[in-house]
N, C-alpha and C. Protein backbone atom coordinates (compact mmCIF):
# COMPACT_ATOMS: atom_id res chain seq x y z
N UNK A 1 -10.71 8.16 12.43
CA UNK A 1 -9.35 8.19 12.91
C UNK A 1 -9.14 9.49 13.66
N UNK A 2 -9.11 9.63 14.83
CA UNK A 2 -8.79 10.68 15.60
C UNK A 2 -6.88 11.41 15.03
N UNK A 3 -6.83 12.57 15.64
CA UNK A 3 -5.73 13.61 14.90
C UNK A 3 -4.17 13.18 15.85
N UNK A 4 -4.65 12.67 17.24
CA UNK A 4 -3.10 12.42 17.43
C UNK A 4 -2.93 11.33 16.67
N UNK A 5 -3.59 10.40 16.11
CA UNK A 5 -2.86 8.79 15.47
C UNK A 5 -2.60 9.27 14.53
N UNK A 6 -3.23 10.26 13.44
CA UNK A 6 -3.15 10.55 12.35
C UNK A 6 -1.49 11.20 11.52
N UNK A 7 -1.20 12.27 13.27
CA UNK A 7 0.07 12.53 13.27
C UNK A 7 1.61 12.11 13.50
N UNK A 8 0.78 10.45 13.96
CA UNK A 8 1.86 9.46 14.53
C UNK A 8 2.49 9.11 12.94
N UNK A 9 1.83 9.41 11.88
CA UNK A 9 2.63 8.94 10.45
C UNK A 9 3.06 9.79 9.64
N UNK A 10 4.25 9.23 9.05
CA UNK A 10 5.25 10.34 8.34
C UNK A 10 4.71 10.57 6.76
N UNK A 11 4.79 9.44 6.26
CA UNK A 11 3.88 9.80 4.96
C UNK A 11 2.89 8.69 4.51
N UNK A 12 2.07 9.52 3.71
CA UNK A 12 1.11 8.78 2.88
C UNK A 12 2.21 7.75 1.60
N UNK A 13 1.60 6.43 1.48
CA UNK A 13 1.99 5.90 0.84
C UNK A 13 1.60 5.64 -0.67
N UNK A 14 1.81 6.05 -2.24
CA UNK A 14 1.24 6.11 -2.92
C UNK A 14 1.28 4.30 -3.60
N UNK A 15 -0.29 4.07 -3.89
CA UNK A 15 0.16 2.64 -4.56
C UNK A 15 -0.01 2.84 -5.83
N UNK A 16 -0.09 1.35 -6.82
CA UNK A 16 -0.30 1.04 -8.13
C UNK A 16 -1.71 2.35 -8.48
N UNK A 17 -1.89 2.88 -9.64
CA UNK A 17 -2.87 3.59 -10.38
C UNK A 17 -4.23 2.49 -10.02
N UNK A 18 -3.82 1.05 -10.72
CA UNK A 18 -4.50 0.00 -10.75
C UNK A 18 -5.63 -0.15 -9.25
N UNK A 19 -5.06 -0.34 -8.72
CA UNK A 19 -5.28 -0.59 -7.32
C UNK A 19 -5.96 0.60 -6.66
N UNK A 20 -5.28 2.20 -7.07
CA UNK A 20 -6.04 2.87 -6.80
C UNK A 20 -7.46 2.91 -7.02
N UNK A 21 -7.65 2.56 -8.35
CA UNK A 21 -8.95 2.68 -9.36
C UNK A 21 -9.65 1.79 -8.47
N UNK A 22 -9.26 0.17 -8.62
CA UNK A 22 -10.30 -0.65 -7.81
C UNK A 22 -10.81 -0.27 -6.41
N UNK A 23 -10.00 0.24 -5.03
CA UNK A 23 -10.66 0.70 -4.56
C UNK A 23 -11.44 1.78 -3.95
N UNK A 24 -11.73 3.17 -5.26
CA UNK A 24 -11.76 3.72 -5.43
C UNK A 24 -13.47 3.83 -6.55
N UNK A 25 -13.30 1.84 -6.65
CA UNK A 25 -15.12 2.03 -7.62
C UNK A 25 -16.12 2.13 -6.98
N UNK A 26 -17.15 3.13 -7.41
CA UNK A 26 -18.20 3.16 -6.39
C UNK A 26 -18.93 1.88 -5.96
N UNK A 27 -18.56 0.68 -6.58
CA UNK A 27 -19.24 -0.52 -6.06
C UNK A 27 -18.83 -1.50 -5.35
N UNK A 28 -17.06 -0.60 -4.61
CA UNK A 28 -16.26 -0.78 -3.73
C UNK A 28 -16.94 -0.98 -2.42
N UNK A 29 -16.13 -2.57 -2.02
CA UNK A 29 -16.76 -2.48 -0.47
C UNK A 29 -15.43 -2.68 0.63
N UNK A 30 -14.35 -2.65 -0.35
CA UNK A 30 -12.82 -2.43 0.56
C UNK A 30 -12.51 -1.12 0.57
N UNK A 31 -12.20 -0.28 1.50
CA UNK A 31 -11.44 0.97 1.14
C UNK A 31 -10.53 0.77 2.45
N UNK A 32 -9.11 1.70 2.15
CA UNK A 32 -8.30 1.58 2.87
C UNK A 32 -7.46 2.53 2.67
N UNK A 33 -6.18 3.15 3.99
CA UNK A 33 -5.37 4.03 3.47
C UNK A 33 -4.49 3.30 3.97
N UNK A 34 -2.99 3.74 3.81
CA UNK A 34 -1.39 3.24 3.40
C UNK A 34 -0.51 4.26 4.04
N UNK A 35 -0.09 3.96 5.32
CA UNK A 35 1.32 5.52 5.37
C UNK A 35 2.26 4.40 5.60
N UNK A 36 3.35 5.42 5.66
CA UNK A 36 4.56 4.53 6.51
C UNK A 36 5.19 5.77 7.45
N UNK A 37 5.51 5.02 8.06
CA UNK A 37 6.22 5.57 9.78
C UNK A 37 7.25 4.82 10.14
N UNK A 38 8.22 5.37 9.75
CA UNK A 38 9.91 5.00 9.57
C UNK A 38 10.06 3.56 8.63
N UNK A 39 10.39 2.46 9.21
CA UNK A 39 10.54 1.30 8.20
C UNK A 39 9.12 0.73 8.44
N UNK A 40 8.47 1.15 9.02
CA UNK A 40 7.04 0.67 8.86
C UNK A 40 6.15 1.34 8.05
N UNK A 41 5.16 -0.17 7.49
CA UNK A 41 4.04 0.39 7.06
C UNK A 41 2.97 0.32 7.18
N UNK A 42 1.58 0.83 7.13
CA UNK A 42 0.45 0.63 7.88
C UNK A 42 -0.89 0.57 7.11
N UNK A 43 -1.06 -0.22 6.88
CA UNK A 43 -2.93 -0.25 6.33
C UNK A 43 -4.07 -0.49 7.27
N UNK A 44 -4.84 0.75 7.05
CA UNK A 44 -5.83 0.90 7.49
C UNK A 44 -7.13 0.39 6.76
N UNK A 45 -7.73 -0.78 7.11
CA UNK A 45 -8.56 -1.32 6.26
C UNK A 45 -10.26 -0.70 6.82
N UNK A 46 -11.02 -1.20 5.71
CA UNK A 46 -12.77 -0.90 6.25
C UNK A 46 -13.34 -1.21 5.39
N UNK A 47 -14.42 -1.60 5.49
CA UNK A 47 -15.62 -1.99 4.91
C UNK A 47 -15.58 -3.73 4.52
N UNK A 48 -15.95 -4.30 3.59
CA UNK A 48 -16.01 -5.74 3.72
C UNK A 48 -14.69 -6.31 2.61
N UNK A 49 -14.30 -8.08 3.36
CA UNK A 49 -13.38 -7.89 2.46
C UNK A 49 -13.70 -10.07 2.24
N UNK A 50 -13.93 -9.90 1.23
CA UNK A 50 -14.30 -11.45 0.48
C UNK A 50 -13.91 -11.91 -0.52
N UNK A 51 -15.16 -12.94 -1.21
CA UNK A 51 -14.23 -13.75 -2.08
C UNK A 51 -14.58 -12.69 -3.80
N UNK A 52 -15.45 -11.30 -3.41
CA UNK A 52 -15.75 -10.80 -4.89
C UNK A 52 -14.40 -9.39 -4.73
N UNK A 53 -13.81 -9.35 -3.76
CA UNK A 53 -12.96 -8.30 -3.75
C UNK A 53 -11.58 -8.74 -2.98
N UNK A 54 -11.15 -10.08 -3.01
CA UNK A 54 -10.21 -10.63 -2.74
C UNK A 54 -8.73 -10.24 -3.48
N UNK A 55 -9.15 -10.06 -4.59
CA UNK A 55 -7.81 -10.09 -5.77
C UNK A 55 -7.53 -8.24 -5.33
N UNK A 56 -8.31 -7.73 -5.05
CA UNK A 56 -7.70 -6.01 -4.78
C UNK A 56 -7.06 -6.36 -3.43
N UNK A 57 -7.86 -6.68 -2.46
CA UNK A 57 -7.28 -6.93 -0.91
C UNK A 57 -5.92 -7.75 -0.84
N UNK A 58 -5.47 -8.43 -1.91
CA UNK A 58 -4.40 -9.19 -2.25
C UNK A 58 -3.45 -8.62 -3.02
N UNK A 59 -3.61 -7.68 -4.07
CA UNK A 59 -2.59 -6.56 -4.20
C UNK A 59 -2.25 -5.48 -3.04
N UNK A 60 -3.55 -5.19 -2.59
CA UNK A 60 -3.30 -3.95 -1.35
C UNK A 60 -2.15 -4.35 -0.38
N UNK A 61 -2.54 -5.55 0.02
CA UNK A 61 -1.23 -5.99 0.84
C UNK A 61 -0.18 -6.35 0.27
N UNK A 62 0.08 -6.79 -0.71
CA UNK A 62 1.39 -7.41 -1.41
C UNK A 62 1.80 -5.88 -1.77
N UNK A 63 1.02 -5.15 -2.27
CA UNK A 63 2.07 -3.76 -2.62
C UNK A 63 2.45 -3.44 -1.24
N UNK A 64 1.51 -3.04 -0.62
CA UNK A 64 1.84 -1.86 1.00
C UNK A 64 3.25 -2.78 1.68
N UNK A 65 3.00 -4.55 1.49
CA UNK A 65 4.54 -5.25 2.15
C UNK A 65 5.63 -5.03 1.71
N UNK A 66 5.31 -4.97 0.09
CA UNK A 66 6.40 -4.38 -0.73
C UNK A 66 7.74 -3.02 -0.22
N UNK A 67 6.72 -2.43 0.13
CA UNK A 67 7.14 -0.90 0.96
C UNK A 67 7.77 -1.26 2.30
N UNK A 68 7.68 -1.88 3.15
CA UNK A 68 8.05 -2.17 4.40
C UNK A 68 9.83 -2.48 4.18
N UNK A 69 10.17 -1.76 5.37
CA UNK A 69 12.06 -2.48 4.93
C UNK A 69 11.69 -3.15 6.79
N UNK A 70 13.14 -3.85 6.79
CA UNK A 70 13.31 -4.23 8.04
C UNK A 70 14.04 -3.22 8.55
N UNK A 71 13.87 -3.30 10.18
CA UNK A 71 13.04 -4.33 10.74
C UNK A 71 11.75 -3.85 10.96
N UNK A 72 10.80 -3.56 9.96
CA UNK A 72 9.58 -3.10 9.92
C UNK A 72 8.89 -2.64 11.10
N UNK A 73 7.72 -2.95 11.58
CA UNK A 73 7.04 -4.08 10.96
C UNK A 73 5.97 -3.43 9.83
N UNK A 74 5.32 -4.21 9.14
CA UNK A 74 4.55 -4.55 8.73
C UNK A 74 2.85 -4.54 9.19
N UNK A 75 2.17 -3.67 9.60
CA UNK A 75 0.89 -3.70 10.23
C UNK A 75 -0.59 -3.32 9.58
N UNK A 76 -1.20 -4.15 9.47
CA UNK A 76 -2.67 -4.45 8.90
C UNK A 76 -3.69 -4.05 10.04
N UNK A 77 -4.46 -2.78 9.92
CA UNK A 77 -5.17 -2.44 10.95
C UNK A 77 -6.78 -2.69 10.55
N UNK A 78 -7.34 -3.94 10.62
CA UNK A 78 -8.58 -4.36 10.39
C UNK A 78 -9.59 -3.82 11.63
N UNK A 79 -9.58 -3.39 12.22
CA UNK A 79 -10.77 -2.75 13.18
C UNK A 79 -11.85 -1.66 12.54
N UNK A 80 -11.93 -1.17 11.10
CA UNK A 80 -13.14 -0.73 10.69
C UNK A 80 -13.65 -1.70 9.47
N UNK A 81 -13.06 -3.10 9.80
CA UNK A 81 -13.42 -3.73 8.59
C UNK A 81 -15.07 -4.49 9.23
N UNK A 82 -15.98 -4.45 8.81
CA UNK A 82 -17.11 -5.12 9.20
C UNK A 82 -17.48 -6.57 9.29
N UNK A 83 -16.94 -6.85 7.66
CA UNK A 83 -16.58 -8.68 7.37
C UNK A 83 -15.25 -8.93 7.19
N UNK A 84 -15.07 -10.32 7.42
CA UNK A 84 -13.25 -10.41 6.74
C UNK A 84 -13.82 -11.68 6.74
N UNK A 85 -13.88 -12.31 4.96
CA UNK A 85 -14.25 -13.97 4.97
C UNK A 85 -12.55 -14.13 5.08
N UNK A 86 -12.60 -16.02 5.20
CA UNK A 86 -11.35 -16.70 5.43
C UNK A 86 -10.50 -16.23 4.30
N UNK A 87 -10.82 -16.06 3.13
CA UNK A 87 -9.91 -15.88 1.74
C UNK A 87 -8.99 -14.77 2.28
N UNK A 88 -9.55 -13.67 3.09
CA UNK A 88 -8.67 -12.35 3.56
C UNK A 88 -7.96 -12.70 4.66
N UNK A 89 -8.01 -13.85 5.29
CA UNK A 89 -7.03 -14.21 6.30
C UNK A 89 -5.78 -14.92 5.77
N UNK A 90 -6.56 -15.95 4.44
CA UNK A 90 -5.40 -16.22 3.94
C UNK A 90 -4.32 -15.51 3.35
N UNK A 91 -4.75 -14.62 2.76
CA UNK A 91 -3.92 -13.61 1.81
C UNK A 91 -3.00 -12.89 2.71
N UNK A 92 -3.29 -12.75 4.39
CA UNK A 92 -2.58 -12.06 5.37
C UNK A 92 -1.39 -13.09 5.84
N UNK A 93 -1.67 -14.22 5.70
CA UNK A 93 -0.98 -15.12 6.07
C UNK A 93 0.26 -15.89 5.38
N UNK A 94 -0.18 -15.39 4.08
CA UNK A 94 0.90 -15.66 2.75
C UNK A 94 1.87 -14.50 2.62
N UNK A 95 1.14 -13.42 2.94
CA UNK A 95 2.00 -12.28 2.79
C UNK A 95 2.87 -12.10 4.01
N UNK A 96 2.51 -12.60 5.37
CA UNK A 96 3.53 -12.96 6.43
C UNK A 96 4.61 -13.73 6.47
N UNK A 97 4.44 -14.59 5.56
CA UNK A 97 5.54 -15.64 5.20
C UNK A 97 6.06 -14.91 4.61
N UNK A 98 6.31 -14.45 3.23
CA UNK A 98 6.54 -13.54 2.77
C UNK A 98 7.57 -12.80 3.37
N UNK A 99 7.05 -11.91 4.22
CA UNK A 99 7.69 -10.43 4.96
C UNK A 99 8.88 -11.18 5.88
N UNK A 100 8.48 -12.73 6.50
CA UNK A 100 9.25 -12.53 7.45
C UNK A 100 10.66 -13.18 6.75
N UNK A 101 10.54 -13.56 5.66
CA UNK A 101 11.96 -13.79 4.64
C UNK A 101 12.80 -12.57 4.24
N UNK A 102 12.01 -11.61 4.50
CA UNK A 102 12.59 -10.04 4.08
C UNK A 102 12.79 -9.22 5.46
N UNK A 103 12.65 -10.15 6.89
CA UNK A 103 13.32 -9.60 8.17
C UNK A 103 11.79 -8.61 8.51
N UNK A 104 10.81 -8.60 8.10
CA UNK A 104 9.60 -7.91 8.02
C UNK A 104 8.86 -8.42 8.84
N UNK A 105 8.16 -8.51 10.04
CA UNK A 105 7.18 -8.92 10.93
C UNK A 105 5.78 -8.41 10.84
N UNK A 106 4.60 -9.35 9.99
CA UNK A 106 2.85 -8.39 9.98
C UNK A 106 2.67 -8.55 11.14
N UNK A 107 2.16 -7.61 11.14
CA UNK A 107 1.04 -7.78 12.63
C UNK A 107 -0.03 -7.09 12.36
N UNK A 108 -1.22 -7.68 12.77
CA UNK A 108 -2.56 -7.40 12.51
C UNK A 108 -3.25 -6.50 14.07
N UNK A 109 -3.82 -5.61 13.74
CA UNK A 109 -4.58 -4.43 14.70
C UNK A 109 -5.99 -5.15 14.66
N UNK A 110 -6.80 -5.50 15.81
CA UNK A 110 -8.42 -6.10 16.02
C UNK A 110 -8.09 -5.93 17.39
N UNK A 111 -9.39 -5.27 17.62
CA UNK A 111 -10.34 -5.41 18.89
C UNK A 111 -11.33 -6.20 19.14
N UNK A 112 -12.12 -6.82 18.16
CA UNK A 112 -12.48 -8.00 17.97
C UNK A 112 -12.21 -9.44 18.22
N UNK A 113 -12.39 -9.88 19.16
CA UNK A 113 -12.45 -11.18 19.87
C UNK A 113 -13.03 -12.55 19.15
N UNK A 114 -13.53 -12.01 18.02
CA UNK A 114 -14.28 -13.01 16.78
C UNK A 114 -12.70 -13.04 15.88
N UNK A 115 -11.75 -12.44 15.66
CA UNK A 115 -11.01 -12.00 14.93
C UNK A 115 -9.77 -13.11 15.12
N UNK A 116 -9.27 -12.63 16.71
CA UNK A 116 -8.86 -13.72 17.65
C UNK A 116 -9.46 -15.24 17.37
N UNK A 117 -10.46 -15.56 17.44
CA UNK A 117 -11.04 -17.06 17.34
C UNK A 117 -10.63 -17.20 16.07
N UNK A 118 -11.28 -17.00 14.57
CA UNK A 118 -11.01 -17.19 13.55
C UNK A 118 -9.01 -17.09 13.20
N UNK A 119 -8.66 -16.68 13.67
CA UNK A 119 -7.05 -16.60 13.66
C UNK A 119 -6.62 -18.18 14.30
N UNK A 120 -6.92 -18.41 15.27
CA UNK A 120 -6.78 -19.60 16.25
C UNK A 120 -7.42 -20.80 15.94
N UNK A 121 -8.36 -20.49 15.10
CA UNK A 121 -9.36 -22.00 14.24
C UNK A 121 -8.52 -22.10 13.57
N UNK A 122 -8.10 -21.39 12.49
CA UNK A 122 -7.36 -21.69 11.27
C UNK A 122 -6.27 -21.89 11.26
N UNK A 123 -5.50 -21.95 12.88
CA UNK A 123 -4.13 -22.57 12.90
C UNK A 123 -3.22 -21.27 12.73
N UNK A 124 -3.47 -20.01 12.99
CA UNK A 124 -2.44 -18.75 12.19
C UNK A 124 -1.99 -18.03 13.21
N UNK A 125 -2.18 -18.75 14.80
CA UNK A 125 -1.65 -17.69 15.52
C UNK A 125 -0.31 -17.22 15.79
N UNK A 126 0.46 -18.16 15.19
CA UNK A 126 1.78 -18.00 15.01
C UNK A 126 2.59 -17.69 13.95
N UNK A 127 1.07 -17.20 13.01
CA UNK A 127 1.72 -16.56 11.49
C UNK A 127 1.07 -14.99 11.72
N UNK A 128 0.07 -14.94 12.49
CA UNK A 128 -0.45 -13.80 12.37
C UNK A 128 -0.67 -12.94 14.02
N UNK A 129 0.45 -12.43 14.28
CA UNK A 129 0.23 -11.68 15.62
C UNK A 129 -0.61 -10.69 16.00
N UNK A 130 -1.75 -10.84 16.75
CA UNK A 130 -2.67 -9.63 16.87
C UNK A 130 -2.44 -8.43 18.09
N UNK A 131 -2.72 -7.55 17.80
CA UNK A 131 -2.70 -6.16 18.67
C UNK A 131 -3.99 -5.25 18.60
N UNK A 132 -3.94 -4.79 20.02
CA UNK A 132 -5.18 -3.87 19.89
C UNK A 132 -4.97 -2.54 19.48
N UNK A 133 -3.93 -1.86 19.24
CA UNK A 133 -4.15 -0.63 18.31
C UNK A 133 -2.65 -0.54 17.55
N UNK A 134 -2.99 0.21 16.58
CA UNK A 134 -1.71 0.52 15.57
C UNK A 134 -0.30 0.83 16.32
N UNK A 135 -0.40 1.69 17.60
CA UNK A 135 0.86 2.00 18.48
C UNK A 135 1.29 0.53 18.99
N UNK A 136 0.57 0.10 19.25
CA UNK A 136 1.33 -1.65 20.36
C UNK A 136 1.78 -2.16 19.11
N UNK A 137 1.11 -2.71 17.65
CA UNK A 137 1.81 -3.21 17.13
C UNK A 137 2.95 -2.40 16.20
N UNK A 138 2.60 -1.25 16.47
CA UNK A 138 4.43 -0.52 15.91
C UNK A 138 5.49 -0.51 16.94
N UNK A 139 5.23 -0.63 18.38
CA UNK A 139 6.26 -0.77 19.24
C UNK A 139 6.40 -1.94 19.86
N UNK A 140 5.53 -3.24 19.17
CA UNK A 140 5.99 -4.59 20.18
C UNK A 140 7.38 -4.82 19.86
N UNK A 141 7.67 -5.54 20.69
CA UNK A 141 9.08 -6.29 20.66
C UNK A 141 9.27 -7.16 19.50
């Protein structure tokens, strides 16, 4: 993460102890950080995210949405994630429903063009809006 993006956020977001611990075990293959920047909030995801580390990747987001007020948004920045099976698309997609009952809009960060397809196979392009960096999806419309 280069130092001007770093400074684009106001604070670090603290989550559950729980959640800390899980991804935080050395046999962790999700790690991620959490700020928020005004009514937004932002996860920065990496490393792999499937069906043996699904249930952390599924608190991570349900807490970090938790945090979001309107009119958010809500932004999931998957561009250092390596894998993302379908189970982690779903969990993005439940939690969008979700947010947008609470006036909250996710939007997902990929540069990845595989990311795009798998969004568009599974029918989610209209649950799951993609952007190429954390600034476009904190200032789309």
């Amino acid at each position: 993460m280069n130092v001007a993006r770093a400074e684009s956020y106001t604070t670090h977001v603290m989550l559950s102890t729980r959640l800390a611990t899980e991804l935080g075990e050395p046999h962790s293959t999700l790690r991620a950080v959490t700020r928020r920047h005004d009514s937004a909030v932002v996860i920065s995801a990496g490393g792999e995210i499937d069906a043996a580390n699904e249930h952390t990747w599924r608190r991570l987001v349900r807490e970090a949405a938790a945090i979001a007020t309107a009119p958010g948004p809500f932004v999931v920045d998957i561009n250092d994630v390596a894998f993302m099976g379908c189970c982690a698309f779903a969990v993005l997609a439940e939690e969008a429903q979700r947010c947008r009952r609470q006036g909250v809009e996710l939007r997902v960060v990929s540069l990845d063009p595989g990311v795009q397809r798998v969004v568009d196979a599974c029918g989610l392009s209209g649950v799951l809006p993609l952007h190429p960096t954390v600034e476009s999806a904190l200032t789309a419309a």
